[in-house]
PDB file of N, CA and C in Angstrom:
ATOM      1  N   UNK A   1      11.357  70.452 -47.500  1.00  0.00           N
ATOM      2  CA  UNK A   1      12.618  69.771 -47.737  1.00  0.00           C
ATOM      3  C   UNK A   1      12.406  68.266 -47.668  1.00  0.00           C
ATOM      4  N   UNK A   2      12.971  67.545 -48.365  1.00  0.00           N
ATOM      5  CA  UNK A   2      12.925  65.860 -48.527  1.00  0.00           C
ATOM      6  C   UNK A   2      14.249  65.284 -47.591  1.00  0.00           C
ATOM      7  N   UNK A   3      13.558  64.099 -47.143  1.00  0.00           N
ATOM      8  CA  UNK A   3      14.744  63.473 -46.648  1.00  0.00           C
ATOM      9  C   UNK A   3      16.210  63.132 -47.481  1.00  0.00           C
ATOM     10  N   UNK A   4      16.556  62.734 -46.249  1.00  0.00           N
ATOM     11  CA  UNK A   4      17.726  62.383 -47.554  1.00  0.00           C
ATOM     12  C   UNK A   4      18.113  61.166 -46.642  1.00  0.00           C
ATOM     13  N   UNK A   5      18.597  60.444 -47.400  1.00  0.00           N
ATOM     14  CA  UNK A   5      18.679  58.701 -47.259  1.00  0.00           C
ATOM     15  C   UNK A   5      20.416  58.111 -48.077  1.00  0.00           C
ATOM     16  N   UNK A   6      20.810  57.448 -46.789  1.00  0.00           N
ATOM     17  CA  UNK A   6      21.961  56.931 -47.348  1.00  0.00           C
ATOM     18  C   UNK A   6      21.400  55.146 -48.038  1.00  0.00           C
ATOM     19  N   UNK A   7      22.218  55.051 -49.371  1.00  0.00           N
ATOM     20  CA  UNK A   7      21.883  53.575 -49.925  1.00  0.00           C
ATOM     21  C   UNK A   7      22.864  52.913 -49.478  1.00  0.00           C
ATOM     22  N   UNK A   8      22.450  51.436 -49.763  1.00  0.00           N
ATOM     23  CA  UNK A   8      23.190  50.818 -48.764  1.00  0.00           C
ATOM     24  C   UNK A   8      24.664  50.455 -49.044  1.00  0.00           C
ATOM     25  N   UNK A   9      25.076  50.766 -50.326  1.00  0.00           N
ATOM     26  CA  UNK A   9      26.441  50.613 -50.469  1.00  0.00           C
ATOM     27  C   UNK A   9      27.149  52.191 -50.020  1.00  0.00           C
ATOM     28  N   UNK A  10      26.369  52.990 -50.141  1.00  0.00           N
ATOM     29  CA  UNK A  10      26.868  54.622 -50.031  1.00  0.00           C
ATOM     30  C   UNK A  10      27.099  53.974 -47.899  1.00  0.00           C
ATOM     31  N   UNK A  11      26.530  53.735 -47.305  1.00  0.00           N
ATOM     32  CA  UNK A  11      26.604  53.428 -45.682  1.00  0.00           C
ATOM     33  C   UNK A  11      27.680  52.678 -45.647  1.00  0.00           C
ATOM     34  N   UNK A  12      28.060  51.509 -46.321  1.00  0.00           N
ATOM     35  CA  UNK A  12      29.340  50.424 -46.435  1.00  0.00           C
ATOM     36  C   UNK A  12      30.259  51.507 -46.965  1.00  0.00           C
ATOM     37  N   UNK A  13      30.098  51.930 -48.017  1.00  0.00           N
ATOM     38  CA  UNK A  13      31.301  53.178 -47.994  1.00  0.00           C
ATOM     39  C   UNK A  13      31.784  54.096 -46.910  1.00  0.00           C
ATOM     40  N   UNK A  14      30.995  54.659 -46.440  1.00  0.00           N
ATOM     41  CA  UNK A  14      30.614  55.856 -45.811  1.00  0.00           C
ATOM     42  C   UNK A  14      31.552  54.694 -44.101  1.00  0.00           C
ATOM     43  N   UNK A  15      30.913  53.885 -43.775  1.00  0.00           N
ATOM     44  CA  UNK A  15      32.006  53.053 -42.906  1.00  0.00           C
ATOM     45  C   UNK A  15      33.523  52.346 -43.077  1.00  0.00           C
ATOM     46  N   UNK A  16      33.493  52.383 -44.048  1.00  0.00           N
ATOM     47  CA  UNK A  16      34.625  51.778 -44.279  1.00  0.00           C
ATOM     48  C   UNK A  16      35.835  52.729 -44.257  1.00  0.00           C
ATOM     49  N   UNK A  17      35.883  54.113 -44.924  1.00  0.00           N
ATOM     50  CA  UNK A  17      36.528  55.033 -44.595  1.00  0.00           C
ATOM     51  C   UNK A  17      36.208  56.069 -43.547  1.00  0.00           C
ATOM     52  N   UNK A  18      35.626  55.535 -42.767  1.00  0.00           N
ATOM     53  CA  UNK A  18      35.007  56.238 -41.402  1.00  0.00           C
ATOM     54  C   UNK A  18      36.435  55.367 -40.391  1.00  0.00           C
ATOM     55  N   UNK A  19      35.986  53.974 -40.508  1.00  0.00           N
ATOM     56  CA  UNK A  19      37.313  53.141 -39.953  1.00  0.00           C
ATOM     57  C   UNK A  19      38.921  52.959 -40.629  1.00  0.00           C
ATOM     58  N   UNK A  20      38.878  53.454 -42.074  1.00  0.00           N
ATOM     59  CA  UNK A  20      40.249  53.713 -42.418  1.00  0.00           C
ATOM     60  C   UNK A  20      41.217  54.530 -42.051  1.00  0.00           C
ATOM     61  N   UNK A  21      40.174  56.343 -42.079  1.00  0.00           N
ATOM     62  CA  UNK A  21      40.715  57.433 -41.211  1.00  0.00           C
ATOM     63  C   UNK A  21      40.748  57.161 -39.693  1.00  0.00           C
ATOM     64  N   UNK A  22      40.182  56.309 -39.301  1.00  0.00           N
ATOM     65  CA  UNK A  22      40.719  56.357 -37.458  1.00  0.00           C
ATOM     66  C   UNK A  22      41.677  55.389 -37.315  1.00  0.00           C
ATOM     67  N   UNK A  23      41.727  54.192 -38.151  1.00  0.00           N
ATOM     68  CA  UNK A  23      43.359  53.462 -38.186  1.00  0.00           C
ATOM     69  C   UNK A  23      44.567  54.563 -38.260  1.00  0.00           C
ATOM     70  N   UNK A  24      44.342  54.967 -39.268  1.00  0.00           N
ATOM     71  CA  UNK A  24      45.112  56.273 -39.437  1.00  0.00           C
ATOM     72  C   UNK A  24      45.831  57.156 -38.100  1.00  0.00           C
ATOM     73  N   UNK A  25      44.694  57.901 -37.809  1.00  0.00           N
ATOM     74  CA  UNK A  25      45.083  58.668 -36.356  1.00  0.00           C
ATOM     75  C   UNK A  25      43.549  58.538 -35.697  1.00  0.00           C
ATOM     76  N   UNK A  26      43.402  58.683 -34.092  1.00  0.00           N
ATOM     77  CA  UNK A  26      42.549  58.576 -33.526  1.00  0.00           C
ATOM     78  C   UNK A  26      42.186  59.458 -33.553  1.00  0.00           C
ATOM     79  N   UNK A  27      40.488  59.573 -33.700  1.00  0.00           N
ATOM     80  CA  UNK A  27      39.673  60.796 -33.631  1.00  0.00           C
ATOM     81  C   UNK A  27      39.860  61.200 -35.094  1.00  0.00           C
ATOM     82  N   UNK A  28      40.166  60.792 -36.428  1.00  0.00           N
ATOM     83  CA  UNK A  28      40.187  60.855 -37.446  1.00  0.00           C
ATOM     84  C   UNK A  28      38.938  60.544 -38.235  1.00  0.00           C
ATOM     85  N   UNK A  29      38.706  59.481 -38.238  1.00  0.00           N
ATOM     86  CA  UNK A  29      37.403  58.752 -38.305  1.00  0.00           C
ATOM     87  C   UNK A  29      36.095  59.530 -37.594  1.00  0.00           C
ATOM     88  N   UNK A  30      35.973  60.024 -36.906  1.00  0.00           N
ATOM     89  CA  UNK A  30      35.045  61.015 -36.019  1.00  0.00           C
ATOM     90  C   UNK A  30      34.893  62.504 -37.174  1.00  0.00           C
ATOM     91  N   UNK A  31      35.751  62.883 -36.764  1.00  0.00           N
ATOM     92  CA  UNK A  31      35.981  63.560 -38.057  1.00  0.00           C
ATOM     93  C   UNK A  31      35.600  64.098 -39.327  1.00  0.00           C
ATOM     94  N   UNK A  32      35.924  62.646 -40.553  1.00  0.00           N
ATOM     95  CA  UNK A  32      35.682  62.141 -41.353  1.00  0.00           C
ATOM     96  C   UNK A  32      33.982  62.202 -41.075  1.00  0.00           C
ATOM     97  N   UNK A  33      33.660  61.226 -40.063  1.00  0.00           N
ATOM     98  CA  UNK A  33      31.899  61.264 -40.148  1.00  0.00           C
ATOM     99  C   UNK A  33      31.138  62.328 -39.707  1.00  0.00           C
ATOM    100  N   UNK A  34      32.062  63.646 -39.215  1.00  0.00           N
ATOM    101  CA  UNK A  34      31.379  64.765 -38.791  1.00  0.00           C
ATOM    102  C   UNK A  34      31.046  65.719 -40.122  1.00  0.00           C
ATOM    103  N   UNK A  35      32.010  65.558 -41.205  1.00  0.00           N
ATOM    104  CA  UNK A  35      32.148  66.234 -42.598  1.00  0.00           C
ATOM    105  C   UNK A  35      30.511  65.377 -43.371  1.00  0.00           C
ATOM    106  N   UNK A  36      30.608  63.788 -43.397  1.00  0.00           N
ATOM    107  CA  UNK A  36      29.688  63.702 -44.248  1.00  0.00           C
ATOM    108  C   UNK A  36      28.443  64.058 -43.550  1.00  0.00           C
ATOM    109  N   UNK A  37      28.162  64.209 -42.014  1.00  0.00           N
ATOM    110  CA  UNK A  37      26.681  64.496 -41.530  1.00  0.00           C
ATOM    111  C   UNK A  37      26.716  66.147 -42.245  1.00  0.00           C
ATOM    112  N   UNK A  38      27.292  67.037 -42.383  1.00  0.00           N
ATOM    113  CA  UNK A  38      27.532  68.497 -42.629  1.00  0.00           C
ATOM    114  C   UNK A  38      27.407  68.308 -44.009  1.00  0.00           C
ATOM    115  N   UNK A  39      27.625  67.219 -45.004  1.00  0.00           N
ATOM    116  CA  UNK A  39      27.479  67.078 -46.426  1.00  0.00           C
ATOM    117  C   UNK A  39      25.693  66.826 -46.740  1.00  0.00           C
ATOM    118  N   UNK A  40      25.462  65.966 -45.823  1.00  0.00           N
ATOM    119  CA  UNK A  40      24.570  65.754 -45.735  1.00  0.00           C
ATOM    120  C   UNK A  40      23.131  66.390 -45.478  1.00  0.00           C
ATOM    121  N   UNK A  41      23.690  67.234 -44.427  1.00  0.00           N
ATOM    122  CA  UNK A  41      22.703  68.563 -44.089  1.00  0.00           C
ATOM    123  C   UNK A  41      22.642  69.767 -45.082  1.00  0.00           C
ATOM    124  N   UNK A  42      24.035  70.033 -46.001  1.00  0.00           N
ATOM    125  CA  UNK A  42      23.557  70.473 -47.067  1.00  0.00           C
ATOM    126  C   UNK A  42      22.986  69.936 -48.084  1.00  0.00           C
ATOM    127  N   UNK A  43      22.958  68.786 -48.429  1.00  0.00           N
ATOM    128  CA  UNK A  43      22.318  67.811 -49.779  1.00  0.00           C
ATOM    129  C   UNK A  43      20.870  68.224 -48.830  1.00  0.00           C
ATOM    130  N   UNK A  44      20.534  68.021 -48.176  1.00  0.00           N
ATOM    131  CA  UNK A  44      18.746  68.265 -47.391  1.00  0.00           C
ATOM    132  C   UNK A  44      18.276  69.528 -47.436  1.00  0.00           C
ATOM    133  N   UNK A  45      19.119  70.476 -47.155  1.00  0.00           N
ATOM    134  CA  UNK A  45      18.999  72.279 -47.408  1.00  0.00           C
ATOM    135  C   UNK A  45      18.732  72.075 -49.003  1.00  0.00           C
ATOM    136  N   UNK A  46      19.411  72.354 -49.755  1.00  0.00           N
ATOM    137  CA  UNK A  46      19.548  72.310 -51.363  1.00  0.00           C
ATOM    138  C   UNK A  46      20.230  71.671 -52.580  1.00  0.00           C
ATOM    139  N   UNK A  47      19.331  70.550 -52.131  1.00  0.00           N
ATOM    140  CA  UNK A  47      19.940  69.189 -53.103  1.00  0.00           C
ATOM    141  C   UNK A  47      19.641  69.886 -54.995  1.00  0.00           C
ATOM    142  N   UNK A  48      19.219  70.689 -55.213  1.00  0.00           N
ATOM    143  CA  UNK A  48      19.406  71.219 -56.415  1.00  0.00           C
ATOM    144  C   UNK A  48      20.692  72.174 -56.818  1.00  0.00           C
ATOM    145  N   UNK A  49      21.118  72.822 -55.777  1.00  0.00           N
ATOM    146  CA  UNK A  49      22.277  73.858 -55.484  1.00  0.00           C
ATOM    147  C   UNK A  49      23.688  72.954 -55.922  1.00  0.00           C
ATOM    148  N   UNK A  50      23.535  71.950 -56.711  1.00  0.00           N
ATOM    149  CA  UNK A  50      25.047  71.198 -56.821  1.00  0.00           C
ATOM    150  C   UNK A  50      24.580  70.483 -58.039  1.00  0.00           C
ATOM    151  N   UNK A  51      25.614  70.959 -58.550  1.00  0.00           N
ATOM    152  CA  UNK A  51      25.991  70.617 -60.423  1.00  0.00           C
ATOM    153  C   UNK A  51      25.576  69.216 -61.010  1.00  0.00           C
ATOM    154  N   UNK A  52      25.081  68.867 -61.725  1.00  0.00           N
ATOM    155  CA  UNK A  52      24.710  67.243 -62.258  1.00  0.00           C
ATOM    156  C   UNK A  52      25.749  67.286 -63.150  1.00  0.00           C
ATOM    157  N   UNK A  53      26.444  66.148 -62.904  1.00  0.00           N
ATOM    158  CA  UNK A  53      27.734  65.357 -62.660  1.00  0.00           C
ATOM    159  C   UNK A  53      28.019  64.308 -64.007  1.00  0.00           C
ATOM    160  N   UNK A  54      26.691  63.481 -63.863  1.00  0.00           N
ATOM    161  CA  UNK A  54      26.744  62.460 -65.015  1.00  0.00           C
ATOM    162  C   UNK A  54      25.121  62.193 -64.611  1.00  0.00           C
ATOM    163  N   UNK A  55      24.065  61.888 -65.887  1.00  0.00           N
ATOM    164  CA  UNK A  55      22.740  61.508 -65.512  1.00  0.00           C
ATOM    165  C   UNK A  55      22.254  62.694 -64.962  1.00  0.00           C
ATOM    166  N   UNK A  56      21.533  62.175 -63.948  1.00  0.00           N
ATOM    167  CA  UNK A  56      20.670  62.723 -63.267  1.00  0.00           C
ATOM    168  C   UNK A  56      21.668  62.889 -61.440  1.00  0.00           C
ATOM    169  N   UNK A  57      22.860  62.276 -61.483  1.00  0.00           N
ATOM    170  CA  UNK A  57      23.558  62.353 -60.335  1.00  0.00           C
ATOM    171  C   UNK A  57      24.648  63.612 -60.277  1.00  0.00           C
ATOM    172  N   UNK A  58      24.222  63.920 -58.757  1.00  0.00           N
ATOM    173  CA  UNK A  58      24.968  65.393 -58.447  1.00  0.00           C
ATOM    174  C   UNK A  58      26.168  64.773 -57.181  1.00  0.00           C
ATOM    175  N   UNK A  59      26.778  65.617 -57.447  1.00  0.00           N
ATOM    176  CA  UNK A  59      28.202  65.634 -56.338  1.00  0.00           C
ATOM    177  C   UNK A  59      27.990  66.692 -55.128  1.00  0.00           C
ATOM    178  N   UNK A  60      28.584  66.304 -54.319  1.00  0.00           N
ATOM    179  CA  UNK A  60      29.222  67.275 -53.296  1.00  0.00           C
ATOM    180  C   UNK A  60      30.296  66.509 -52.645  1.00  0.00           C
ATOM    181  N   UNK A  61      31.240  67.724 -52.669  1.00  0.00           N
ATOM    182  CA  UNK A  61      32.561  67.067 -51.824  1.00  0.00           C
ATOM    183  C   UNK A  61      32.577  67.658 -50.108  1.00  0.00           C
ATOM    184  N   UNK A  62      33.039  66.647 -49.550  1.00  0.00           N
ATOM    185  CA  UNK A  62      33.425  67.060 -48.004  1.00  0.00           C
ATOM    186  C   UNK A  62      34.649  67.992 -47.928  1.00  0.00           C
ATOM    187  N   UNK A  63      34.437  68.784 -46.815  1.00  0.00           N
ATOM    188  CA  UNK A  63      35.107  69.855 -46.706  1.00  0.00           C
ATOM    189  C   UNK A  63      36.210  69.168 -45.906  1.00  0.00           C
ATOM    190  N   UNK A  64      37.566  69.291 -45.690  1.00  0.00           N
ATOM    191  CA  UNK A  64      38.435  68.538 -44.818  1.00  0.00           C
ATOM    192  C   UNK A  64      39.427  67.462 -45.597  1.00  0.00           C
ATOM    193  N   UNK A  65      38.266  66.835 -46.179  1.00  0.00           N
ATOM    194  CA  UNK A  65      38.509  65.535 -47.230  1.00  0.00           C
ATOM    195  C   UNK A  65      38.297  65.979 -48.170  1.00  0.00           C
ATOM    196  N   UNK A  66      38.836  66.651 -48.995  1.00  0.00           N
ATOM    197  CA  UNK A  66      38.244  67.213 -49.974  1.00  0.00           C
ATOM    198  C   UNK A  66      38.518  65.665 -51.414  1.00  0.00           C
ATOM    199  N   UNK A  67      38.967  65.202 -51.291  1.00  0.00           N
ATOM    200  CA  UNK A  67      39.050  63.689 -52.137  1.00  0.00           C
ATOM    201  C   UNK A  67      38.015  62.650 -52.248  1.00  0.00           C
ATOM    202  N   UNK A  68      37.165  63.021 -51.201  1.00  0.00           N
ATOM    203  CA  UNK A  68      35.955  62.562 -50.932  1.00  0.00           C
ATOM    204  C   UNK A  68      35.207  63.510 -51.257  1.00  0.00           C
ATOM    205  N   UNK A  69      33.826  62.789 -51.505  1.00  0.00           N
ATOM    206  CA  UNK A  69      32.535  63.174 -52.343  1.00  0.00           C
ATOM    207  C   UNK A  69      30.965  62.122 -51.695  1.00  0.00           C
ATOM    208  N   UNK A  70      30.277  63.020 -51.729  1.00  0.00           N
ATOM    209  CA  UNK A  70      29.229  62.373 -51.923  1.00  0.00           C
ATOM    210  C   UNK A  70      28.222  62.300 -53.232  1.00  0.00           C
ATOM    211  N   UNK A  71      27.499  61.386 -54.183  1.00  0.00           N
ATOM    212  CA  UNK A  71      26.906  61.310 -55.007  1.00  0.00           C
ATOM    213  C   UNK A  71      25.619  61.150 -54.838  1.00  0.00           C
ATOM    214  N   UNK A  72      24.750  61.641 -55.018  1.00  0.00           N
ATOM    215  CA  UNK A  72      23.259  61.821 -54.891  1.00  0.00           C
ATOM    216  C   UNK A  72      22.788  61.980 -55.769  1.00  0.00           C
ATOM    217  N   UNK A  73      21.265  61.363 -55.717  1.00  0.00           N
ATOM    218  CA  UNK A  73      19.987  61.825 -56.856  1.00  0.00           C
ATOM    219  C   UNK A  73      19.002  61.975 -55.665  1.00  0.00           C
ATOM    220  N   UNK A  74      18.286  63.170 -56.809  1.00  0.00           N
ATOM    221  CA  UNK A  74      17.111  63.882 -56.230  1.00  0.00           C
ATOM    222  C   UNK A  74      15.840  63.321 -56.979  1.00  0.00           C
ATOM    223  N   UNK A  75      14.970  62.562 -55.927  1.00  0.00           N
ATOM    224  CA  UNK A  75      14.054  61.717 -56.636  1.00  0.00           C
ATOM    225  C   UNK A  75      12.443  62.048 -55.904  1.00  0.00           C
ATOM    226  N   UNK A  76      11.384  61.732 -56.264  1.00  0.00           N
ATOM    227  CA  UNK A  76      10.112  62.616 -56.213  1.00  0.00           C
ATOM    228  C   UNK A  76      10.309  62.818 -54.723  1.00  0.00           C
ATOM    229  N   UNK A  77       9.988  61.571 -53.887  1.00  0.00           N
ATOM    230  CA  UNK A  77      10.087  61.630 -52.548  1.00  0.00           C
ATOM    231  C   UNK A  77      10.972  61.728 -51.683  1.00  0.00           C
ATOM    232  N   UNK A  78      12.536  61.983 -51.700  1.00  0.00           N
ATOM    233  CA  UNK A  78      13.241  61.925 -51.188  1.00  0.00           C
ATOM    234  C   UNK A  78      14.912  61.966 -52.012  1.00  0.00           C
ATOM    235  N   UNK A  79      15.502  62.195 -51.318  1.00  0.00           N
ATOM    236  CA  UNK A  79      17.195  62.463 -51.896  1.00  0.00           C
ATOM    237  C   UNK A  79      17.777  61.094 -51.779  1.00  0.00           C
ATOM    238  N   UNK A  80      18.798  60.479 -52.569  1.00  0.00           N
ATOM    239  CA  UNK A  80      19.320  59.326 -51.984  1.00  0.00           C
ATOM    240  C   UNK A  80      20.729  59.647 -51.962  1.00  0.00           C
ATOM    241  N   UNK A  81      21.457  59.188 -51.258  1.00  0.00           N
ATOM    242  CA  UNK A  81      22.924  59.071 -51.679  1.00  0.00           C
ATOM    243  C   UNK A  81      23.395  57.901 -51.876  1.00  0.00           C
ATOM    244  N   UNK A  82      24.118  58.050 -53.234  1.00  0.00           N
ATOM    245  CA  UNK A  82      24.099  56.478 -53.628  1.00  0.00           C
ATOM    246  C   UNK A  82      25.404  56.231 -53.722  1.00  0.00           C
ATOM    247  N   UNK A  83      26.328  57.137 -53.510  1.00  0.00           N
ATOM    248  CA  UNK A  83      27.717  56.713 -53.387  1.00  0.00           C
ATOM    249  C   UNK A  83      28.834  57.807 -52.202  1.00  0.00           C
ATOM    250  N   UNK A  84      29.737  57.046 -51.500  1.00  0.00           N
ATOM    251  CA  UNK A  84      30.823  57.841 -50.643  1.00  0.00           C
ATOM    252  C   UNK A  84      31.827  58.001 -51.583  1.00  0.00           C
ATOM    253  N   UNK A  85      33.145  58.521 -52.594  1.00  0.00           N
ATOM    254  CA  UNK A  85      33.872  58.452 -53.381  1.00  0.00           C
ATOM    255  C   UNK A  85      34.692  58.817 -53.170  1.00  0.00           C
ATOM    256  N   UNK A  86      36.301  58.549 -53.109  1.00  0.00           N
ATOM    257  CA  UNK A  86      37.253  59.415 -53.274  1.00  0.00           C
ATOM    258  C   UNK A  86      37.540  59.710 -54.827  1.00  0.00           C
ATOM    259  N   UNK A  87      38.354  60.914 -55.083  1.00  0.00           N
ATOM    260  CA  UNK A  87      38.570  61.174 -56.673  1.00  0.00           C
ATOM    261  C   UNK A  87      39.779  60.761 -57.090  1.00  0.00           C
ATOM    262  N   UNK A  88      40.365  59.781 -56.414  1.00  0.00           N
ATOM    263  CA  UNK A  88      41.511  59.449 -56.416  1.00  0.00           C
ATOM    264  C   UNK A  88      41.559  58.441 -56.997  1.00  0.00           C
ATOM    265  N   UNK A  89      40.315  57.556 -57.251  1.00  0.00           N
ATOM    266  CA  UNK A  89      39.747  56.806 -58.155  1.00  0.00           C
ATOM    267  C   UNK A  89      39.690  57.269 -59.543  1.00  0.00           C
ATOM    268  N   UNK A  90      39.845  56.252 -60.535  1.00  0.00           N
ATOM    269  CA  UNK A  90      39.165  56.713 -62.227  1.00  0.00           C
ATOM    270  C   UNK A  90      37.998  56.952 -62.471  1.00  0.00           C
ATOM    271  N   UNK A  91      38.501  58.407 -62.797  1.00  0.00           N
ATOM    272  CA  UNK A  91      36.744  59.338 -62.729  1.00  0.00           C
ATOM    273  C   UNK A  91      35.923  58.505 -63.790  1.00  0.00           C
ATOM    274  N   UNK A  92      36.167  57.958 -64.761  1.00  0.00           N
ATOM    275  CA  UNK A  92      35.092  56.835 -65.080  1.00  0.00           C
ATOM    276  C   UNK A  92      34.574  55.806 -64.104  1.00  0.00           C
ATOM    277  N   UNK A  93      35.192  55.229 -63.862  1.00  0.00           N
ATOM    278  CA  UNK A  93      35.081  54.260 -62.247  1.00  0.00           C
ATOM    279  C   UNK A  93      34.115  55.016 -61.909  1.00  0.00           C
ATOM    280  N   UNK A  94      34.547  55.945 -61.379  1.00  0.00           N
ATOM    281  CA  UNK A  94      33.259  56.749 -59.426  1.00  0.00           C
ATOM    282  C   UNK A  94      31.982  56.901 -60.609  1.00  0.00           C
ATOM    283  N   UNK A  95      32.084  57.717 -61.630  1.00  0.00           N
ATOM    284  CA  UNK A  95      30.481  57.779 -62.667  1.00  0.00           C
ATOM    285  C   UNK A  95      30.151  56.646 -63.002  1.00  0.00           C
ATOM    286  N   UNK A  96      30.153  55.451 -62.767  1.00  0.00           N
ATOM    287  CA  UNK A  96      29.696  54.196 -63.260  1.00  0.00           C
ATOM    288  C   UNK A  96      29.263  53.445 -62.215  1.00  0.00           C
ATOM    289  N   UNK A  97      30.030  54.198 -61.012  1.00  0.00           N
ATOM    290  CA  UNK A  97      29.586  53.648 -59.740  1.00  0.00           C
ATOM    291  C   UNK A  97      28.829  54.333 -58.894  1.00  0.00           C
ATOM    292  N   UNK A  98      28.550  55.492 -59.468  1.00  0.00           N
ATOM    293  CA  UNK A  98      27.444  56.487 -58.538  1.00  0.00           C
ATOM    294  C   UNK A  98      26.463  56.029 -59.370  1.00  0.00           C
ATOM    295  N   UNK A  99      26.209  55.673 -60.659  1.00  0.00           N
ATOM    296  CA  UNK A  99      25.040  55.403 -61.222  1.00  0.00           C
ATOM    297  C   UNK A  99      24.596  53.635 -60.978  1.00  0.00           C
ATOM    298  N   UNK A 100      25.484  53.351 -60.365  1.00  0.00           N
ATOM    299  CA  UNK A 100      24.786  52.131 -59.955  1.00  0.00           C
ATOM    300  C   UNK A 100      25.095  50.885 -61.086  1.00  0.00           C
ATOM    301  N   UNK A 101      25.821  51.192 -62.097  1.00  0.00           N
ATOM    302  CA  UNK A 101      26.434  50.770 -63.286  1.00  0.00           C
ATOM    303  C   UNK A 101      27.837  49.732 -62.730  1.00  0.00           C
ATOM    304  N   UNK A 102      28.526  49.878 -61.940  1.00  0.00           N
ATOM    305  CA  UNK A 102      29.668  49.080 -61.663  1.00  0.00           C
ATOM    306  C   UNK A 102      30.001  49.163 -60.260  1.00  0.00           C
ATOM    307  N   UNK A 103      29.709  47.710 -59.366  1.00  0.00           N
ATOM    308  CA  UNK A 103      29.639  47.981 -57.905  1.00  0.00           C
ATOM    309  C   UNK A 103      31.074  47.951 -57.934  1.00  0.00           C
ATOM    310  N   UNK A 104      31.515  48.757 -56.533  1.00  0.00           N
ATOM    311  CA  UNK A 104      33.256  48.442 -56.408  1.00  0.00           C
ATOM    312  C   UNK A 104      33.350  47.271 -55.322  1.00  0.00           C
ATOM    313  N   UNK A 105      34.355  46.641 -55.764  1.00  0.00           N
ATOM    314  CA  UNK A 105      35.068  45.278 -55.211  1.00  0.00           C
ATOM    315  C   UNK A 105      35.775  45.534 -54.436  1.00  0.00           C
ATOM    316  N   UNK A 106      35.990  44.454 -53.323  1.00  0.00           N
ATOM    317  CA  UNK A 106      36.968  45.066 -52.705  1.00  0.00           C
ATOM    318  C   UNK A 106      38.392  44.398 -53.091  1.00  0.00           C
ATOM    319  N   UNK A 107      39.266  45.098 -52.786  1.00  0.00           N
ATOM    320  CA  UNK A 107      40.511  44.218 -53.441  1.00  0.00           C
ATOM    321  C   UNK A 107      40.959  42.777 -52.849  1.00  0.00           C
ATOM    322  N   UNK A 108      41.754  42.568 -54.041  1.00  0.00           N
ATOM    323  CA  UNK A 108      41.751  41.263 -53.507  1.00  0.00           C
ATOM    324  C   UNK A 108      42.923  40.961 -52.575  1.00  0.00           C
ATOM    325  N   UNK A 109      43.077  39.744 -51.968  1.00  0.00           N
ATOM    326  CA  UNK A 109      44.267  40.214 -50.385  1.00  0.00           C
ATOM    327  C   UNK A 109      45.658  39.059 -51.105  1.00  0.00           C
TER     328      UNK A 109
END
């Protein structure tokens, strides 16, 4: 089995709604990051076992959150995850942004 590796905008994601859901309610956020380690441990079990999406990038959604997703490629040495997503976004958007094609901004205040 290959590692699997968060990229570094997939980690800024992956925190940012880690701290959105615990604004939310406490122990939310806990939560939230207990689903993507469990997303995660399956992308490491069988990162082939999940559908290619757009490219060469595969999905898996968190169980709980189901609006959330993780985006991964499976590459010689290792798995990456290259994006955290909700689908609540324009599914063009999240495929342009799992491929590394259009970083997301944050809004403006």
């Amino acid at each position: 089995m290959k590692p699997v590796v968060l990229g570094r905008l997939a980690r800024r994601e992956i925190l940012a709604a880690t701290s959105l859901y615990e604004t939310r309610k406490p122990g939310l956020g806990a939560e939230f990051a207990d689903r993507i380690a469990e997303a995660l441990e399956r992308i490491r079990m069988a990162p082939e076992g999940y559908q290619i999406i757009h490219g060469d990038v595969r999905r898996v959604n968190l169980r709980q959150f189901r609006d959330w997703a993780l985006w991964f490629r499976i590459l010689p040495d290792n798995t990456v995850v290259v994006a955290c997503l909700s689908s609540r976004m324009n599914p063009q958007i999240v495929k342009e942004r799992a491929l590394g094609v259009l970083p997301i901004r944050p809004p403006k205040p």
